[in-house]
N, C-alpha and C. Protein backbone atom coordinates (compact mmCIF):
# COMPACT_ATOMS: atom_id res chain seq x y z
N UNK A 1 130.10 243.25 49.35
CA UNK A 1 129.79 241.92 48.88
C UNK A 1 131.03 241.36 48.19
N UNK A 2 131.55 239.82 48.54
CA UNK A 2 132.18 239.53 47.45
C UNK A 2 132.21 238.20 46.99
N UNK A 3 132.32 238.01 45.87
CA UNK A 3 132.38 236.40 45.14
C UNK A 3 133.22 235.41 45.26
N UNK A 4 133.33 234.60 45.83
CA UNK A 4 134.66 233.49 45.33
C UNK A 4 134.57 233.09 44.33
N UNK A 5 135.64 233.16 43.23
CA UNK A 5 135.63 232.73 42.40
C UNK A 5 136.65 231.42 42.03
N UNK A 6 137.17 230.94 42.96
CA UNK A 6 137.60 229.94 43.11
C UNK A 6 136.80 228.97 42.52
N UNK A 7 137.09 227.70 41.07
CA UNK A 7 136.64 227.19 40.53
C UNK A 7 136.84 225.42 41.39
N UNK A 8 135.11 225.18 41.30
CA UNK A 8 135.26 223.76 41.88
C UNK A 8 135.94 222.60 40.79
N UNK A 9 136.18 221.77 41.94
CA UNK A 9 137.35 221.32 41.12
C UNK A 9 137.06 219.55 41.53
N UNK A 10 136.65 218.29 40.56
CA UNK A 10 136.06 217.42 41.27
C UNK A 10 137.09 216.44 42.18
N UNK A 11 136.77 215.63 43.15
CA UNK A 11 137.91 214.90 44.05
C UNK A 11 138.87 214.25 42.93
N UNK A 12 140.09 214.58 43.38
CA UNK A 12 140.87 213.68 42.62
C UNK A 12 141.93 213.88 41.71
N UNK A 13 141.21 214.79 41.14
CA UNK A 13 141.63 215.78 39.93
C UNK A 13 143.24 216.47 40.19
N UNK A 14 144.33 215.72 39.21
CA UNK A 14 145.33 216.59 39.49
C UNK A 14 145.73 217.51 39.11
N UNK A 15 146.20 218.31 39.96
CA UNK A 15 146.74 220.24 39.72
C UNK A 15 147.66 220.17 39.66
N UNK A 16 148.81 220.83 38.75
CA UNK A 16 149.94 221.68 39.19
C UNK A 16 149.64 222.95 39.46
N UNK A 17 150.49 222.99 40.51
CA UNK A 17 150.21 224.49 41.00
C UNK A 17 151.85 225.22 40.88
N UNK A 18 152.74 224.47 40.58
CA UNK A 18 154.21 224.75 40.53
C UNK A 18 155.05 224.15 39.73
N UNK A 19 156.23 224.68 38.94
CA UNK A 19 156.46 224.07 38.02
C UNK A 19 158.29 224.98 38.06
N UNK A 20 159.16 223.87 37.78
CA UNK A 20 160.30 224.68 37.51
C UNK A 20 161.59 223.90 38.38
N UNK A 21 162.98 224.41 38.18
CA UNK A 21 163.92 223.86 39.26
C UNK A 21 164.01 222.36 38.84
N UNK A 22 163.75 221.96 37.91
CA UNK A 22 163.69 220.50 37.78
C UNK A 22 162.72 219.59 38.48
N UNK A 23 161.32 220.25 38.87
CA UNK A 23 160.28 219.83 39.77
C UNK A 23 158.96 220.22 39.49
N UNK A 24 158.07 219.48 39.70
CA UNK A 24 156.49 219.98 39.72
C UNK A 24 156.24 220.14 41.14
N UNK A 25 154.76 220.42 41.63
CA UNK A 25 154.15 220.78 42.63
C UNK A 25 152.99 219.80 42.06
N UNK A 26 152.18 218.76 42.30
CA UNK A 26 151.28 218.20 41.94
C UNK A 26 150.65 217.76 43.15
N UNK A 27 148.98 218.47 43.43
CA UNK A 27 148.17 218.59 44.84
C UNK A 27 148.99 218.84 46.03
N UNK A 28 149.74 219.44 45.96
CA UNK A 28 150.65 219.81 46.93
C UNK A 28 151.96 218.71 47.52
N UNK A 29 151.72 218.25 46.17
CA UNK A 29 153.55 216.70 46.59
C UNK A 29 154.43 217.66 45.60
N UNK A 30 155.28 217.78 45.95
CA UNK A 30 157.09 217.86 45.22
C UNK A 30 157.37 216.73 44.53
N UNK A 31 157.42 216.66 43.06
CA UNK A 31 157.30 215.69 42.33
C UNK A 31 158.77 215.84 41.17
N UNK A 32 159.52 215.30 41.84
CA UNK A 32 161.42 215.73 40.87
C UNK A 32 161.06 214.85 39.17
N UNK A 33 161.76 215.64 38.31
CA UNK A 33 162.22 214.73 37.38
C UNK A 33 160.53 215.38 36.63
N UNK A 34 160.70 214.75 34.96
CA UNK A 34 159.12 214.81 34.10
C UNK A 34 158.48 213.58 34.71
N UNK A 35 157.05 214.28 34.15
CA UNK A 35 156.06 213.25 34.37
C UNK A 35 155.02 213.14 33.49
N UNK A 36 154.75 211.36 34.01
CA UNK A 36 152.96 211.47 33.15
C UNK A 36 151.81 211.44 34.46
N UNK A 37 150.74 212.09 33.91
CA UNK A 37 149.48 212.34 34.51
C UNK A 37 147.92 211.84 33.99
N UNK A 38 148.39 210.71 33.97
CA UNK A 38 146.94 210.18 33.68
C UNK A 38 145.95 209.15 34.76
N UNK A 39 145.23 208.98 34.90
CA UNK A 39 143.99 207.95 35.77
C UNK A 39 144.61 208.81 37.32
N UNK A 40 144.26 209.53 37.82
CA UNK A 40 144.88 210.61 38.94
C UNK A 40 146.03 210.33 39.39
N UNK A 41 147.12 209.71 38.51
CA UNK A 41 148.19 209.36 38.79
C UNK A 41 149.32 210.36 38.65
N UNK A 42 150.27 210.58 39.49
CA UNK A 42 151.69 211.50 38.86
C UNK A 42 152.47 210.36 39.01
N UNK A 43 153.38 209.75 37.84
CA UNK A 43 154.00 209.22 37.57
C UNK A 43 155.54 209.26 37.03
N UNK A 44 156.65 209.21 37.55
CA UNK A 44 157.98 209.51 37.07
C UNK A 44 157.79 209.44 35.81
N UNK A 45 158.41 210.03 34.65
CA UNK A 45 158.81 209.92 33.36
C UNK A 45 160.60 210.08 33.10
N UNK A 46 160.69 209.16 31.83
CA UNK A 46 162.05 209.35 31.77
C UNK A 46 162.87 210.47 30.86
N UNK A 47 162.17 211.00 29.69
CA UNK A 47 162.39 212.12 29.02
C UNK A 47 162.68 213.48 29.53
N UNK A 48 164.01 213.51 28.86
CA UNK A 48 164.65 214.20 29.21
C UNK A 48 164.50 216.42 28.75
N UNK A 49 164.51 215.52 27.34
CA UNK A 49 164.12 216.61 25.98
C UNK A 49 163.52 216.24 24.95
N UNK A 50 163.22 217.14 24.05
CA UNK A 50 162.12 216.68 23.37
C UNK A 50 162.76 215.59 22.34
N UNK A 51 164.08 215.30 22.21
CA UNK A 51 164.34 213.75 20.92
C UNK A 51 164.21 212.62 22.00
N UNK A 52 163.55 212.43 23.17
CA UNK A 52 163.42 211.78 23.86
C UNK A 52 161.77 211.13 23.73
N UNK A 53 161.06 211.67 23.36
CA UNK A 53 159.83 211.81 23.38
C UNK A 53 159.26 210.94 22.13
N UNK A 54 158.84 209.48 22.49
CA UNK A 54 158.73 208.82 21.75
C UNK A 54 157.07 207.75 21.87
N UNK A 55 156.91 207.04 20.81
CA UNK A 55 155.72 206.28 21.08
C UNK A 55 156.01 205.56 22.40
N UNK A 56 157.10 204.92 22.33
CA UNK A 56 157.15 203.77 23.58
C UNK A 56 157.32 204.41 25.06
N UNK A 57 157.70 205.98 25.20
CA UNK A 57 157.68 206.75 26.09
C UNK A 57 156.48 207.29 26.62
N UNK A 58 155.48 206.94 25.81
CA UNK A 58 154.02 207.59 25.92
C UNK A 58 153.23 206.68 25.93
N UNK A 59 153.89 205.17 26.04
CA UNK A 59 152.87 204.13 25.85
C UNK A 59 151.94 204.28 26.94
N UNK A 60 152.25 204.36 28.27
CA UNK A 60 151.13 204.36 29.53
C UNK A 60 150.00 205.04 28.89
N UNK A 61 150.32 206.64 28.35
CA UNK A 61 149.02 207.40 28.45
C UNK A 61 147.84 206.68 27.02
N UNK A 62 149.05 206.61 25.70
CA UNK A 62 147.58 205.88 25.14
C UNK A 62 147.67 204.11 25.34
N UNK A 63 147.85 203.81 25.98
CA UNK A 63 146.98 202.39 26.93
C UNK A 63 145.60 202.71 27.25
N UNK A 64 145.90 204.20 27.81
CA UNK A 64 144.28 204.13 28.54
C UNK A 64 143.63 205.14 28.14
N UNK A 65 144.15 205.94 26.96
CA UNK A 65 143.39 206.56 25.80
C UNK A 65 141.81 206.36 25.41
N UNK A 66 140.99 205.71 25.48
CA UNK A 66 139.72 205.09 25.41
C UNK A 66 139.19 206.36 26.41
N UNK A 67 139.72 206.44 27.44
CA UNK A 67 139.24 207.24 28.23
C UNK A 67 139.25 208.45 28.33
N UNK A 68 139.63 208.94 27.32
CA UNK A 68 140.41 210.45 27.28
C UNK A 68 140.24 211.24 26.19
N UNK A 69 140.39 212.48 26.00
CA UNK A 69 139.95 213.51 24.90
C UNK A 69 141.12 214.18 24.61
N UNK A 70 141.93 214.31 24.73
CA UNK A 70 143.15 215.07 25.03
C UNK A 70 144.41 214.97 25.32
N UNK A 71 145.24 214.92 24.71
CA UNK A 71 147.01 214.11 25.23
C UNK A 71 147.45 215.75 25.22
N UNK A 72 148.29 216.31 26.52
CA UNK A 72 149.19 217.37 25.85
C UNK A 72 150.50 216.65 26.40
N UNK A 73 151.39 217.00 25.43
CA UNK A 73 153.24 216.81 25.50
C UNK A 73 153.90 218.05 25.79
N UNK A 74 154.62 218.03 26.58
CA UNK A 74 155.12 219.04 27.45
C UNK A 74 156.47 218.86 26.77
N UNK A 75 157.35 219.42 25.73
CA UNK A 75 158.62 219.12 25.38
C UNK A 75 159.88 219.62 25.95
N UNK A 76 160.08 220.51 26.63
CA UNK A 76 161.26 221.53 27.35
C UNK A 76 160.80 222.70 27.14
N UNK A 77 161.63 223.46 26.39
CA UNK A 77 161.91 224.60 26.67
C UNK A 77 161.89 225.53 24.79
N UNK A 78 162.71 224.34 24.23
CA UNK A 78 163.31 224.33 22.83
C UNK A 78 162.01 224.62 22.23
N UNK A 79 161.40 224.99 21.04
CA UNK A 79 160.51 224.72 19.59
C UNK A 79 161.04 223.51 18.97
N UNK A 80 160.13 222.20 19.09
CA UNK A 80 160.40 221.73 18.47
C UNK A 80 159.19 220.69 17.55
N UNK A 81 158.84 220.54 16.67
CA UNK A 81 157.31 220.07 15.90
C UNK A 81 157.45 218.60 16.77
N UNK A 82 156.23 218.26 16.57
CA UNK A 82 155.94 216.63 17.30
C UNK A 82 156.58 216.02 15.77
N UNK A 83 156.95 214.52 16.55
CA UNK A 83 157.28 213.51 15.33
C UNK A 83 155.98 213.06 14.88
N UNK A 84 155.76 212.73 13.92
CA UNK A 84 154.92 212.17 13.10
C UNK A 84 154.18 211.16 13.51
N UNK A 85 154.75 210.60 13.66
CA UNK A 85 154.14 208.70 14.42
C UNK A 85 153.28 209.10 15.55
N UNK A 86 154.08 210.00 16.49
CA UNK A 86 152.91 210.02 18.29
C UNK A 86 151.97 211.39 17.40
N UNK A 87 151.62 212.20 16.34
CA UNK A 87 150.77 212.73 16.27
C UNK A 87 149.56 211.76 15.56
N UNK A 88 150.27 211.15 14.62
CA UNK A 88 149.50 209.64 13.96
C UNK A 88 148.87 209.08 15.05
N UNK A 89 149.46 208.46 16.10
CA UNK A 89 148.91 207.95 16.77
C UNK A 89 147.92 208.06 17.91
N UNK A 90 147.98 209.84 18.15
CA UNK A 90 146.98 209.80 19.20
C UNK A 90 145.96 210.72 18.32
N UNK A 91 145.36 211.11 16.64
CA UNK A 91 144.61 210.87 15.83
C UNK A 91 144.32 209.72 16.21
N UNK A 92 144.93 208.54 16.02
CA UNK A 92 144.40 206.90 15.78
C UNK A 92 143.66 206.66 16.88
N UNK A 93 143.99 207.17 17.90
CA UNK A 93 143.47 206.95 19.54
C UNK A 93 142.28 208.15 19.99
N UNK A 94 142.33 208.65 19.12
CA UNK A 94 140.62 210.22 18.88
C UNK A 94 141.19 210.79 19.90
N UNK A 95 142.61 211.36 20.17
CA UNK A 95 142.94 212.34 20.97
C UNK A 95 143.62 213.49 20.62
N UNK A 96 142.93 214.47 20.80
CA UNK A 96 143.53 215.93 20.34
C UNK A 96 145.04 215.82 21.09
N UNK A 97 146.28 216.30 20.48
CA UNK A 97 147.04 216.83 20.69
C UNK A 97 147.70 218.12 20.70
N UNK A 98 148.37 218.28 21.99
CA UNK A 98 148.34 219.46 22.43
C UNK A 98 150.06 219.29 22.82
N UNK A 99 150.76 219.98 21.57
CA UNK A 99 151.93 219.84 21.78
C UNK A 99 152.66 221.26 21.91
N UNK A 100 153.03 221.68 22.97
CA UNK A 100 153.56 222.89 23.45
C UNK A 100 154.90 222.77 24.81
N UNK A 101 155.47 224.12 24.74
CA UNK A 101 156.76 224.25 26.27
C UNK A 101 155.90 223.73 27.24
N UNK A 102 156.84 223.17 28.25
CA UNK A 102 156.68 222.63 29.43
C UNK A 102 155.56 223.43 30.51
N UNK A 103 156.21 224.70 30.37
CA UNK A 103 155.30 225.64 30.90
C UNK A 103 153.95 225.88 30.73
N UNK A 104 153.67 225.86 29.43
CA UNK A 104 152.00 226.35 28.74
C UNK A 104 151.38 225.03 28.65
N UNK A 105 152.53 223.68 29.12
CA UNK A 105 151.71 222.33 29.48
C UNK A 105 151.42 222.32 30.48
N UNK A 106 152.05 222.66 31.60
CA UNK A 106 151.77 222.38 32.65
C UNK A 106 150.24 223.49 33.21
N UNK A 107 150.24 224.75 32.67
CA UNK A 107 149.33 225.27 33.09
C UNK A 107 148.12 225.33 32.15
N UNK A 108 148.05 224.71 30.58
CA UNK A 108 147.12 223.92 30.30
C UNK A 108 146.30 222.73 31.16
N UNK A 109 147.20 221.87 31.39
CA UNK A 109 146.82 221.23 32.00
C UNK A 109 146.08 221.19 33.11
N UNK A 110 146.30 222.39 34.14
CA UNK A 110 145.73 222.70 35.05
C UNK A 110 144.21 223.29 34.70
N UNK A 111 144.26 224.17 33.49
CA UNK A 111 143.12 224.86 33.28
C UNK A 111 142.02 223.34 33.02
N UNK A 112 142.35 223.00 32.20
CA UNK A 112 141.57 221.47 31.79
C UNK A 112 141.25 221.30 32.83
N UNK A 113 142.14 220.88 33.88
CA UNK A 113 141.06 220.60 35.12
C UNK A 113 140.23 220.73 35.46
N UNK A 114 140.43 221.96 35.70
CA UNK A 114 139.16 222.85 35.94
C UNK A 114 137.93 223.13 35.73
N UNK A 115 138.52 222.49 34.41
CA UNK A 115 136.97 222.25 33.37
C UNK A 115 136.59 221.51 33.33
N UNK A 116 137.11 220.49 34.15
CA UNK A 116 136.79 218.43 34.19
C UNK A 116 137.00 218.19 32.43
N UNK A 117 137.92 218.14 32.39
CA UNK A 117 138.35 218.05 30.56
C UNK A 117 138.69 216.82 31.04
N UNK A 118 138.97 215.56 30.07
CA UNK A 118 139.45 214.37 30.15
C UNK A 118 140.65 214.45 29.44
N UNK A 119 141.72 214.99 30.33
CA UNK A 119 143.22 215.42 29.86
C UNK A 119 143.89 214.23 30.18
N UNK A 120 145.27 214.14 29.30
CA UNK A 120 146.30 213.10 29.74
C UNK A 120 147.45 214.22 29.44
N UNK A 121 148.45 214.04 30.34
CA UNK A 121 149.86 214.66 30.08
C UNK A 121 150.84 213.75 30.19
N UNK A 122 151.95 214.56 29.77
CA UNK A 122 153.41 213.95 29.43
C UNK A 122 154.63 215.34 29.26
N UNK A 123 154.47 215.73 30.48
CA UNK A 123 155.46 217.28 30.60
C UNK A 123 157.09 216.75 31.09
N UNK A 124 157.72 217.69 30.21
CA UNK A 124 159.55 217.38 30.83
C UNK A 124 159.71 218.41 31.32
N UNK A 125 160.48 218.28 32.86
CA UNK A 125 160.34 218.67 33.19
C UNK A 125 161.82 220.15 33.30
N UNK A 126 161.31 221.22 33.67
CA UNK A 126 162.71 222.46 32.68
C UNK A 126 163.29 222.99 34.05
């Protein structure tokens, strides 16, 4: 006998399944450069590293914050604490932040999926 345990996953919903080389894997597109991931969108981002990473850099995702439970920031590679203001602000917007490496964002993010979590990201990409 055996189980699939392959977790359903609802239409739409974006995955990384790959991450690295200066690239994501998102539903199976090659996606160069960071990105944001919100409303089933993969979207170019311009941040580079984490002193890049700013309110006006993150404006897309809380625009549509109302909709969402969850912001994670994907910063590089480095340790570095969130600035003050985008943790202020996505409190202000009732969104948990989830500020961690690129890596443990990107496959956060995926797990959320999974769970139909109402995630928003913002990963740079390493």
């Amino acid at each position: 006998m055996s189980l699939d345990i392959t977790p359903l996953v609802s239409d739409g919903r974006l995955m990384i399944s790959s991450y690295g080389d200066g690239r994501f894997t998102v539903n199976d597109r090659k996606v160069e450069g960071s990105i944001l991931l919100y409303e089933n969108r993969v979207e170019p981002w311009t941040a580079t590293e984490a002193s890049e990473i700013t309110l006006d850099s993150i404006q897309p995702l809380l625009n549509v914050a109302e909709n969402y439970d969850i912001l994670i920031i994907g910063y590089g590679e480095l340790s570095k604490m969130p600035p003050k203001d985008i943790r202020l602000a996505a409190k202000e917007k009732g969104l948990v932040l989830e500020w961690m490496n690129s890596g443990a964002a990107a496959r956060t993010f995926t797990v959320l999926q999974t769970e139909d979590r109402r995630t928003l990201a913002a990963i740079i990409a390493v």
